[in-house]
Protein backbone atom coordinates (compact mmCIF):
# COMPACT_ATOMS: atom_id res chain seq x y z
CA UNK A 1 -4.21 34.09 -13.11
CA UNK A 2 -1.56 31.91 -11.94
CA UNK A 3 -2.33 28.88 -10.08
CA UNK A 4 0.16 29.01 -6.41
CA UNK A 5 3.26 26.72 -6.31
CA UNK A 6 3.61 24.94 -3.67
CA UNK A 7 7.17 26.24 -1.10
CA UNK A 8 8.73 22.73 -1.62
CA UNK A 9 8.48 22.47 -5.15
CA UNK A 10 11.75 23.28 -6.68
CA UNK A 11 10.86 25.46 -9.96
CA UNK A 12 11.96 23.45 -13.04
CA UNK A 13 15.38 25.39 -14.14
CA UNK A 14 13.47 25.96 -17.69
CA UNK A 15 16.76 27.77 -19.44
CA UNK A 16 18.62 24.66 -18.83
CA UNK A 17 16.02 22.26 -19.94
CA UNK A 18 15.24 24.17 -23.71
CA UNK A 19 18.82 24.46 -24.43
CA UNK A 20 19.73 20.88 -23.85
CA UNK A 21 16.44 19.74 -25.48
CA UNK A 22 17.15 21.86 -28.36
CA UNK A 23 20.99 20.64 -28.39
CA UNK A 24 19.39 16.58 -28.27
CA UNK A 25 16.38 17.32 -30.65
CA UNK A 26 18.77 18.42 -33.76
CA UNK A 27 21.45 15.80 -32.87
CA UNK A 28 18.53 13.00 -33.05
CA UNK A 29 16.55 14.76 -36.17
CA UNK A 30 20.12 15.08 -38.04
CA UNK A 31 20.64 11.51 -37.16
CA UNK A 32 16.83 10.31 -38.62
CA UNK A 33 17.29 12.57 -41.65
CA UNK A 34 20.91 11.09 -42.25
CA UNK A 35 18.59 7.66 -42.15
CA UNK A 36 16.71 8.53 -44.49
CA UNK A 37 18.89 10.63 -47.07
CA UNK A 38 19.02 9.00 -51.08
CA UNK A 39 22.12 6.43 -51.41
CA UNK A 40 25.02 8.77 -51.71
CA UNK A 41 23.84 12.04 -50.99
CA UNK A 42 23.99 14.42 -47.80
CA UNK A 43 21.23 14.66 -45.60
CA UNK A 44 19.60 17.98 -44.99
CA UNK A 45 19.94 19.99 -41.85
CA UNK A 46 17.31 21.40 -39.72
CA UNK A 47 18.08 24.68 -41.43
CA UNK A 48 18.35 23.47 -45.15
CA UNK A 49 15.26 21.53 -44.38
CA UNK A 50 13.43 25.14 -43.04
CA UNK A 51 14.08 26.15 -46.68
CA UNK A 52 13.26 23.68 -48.84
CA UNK A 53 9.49 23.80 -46.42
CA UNK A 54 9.42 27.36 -47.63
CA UNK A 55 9.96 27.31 -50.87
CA UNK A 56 7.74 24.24 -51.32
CA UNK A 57 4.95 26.52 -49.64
CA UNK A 58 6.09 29.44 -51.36
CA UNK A 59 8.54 29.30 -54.58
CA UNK A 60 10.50 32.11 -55.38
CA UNK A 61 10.81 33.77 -52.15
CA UNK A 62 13.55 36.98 -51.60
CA UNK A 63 16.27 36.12 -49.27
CA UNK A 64 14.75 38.85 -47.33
CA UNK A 65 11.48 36.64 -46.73
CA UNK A 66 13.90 33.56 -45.88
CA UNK A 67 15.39 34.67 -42.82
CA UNK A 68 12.30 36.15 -41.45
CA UNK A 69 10.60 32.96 -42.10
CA UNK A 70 13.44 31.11 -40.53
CA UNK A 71 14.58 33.82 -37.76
CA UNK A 72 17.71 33.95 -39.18
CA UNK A 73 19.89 36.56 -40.14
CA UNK A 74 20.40 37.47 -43.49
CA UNK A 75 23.94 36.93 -43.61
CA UNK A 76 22.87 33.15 -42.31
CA UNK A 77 20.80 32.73 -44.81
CA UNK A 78 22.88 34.18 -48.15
CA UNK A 79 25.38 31.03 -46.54
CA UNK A 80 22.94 28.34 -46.23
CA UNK A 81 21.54 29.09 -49.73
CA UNK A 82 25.17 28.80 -51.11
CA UNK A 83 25.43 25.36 -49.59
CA UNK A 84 22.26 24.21 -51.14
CA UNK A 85 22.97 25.41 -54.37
CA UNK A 86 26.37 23.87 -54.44
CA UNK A 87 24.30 20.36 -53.98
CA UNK A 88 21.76 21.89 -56.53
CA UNK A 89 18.60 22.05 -54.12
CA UNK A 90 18.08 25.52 -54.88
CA UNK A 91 18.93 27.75 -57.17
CA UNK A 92 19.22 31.65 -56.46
CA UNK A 93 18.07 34.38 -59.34
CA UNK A 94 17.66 38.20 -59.30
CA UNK A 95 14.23 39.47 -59.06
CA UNK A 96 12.53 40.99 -62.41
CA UNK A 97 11.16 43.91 -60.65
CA UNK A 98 14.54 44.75 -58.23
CA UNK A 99 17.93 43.45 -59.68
CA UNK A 100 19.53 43.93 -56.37
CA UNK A 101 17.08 41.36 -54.77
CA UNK A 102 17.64 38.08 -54.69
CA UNK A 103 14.67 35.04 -55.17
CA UNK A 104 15.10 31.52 -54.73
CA UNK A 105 13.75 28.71 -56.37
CA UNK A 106 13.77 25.04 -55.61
CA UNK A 107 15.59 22.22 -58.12
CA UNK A 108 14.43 19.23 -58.64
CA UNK A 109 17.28 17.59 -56.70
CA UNK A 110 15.83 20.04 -53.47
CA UNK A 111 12.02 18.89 -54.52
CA UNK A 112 12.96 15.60 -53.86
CA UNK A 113 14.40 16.24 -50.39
CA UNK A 114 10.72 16.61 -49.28
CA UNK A 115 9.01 13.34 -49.32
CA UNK A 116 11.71 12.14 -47.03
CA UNK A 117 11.82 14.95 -44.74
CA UNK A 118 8.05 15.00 -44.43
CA UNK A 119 8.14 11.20 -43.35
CA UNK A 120 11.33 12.04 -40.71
CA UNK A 121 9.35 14.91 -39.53
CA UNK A 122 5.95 12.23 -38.97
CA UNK A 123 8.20 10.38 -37.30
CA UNK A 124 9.96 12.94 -34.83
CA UNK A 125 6.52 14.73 -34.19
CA UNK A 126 4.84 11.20 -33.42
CA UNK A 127 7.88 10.39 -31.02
CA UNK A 128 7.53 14.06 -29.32
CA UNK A 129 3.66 13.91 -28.50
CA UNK A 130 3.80 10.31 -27.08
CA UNK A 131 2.47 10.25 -24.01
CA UNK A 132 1.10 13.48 -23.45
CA UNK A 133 -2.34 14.80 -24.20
CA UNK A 134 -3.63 17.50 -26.23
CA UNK A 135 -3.90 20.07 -23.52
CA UNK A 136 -0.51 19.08 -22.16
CA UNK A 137 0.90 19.70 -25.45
CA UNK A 138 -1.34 23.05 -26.07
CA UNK A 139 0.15 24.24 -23.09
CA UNK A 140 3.86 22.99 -24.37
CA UNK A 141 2.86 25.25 -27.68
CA UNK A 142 1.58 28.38 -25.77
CA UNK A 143 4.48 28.48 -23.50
CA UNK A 144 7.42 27.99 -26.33
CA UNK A 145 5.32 30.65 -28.45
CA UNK A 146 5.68 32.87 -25.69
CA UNK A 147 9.37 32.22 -25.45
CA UNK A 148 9.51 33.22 -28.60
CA UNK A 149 7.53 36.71 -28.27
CA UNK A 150 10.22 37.71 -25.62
CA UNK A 151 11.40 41.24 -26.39
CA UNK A 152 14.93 41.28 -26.14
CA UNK A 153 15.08 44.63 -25.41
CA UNK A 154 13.05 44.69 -22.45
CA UNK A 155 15.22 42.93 -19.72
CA UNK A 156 14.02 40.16 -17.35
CA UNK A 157 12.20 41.57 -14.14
CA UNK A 158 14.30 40.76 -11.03
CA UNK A 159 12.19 38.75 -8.47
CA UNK A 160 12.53 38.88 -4.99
């Protein structure tokens, strides 16, 4: 059950908000990771990061498994796996039971993307929480996992 709004309250425009927190939140995180990329080398995007957390978890995984992983779409992902492999982070191989797919392992050079990125990450997710409490931020969680259970299919309901 919903709890009433009060009349006077303007309702916070929530569209607006995520989009220009998600816009901030990569420009900040690419600027931390660029902080804390090895002497010489290119930092690794939000995306590239999503992989290399993968295939730590989980080495070897089909391209197919990558984009669902990462809610990307497979033509997103074959790209972003060519860019790591051209700075050797990954390396891409055809499956022993299916030629036609495609399994990707992490290099050494990707392997050592992780210590850093794990540290960034502390970092960002210490900065994020500040200030709120654990049921603030449990509601935070339940209402962006919702967002992201949205069928896109079904349209919005008008409201009056």
């Amino acid at each position: 059950m919903t709890e009433a709004r009060p009349s006077s309250t303007p309702r916070p425009r929530l569209v607006f908000l995520l989009n220009s927190a998600q816009r901030r939140l990569q420009a900040w995180m690419g600027a931390l990771h660029a902080q804390t990329a090895h002497e010489g080398q290119a930092a690794p995007t939000a995306a590239q990061a999503g992989v290399l957390f993968v295939l730590a978890r989980q080495d070897g995984t089909t391209m197919g498994q990558l984009a669902t992983e990462l809610n990307l779409a497979p033509s997103a992902v074959s790209g972003l796996i060519q860019r790591l492999e051209a700075l050797a982070w990954v390396q891409r191989r055809p499956c022993p039971e299916d030629a036609r797919t495609q399994r990707v392992w992490l290099q050494a050079r990707g392997r050592a993307q992780l210590a850093p990125l794990r540290k960034t990450l502390s970092h960002i997710n210490e900065q994020l929480t500040a200030g709120f409490t654990e049921a603030e931020l449990q509601t935070v969680a339940r209402w962006l996992t919702h967002v992201q259970q949205l069928d896109a299919t079904t349209p919005p309901k008008a409201t009056s």
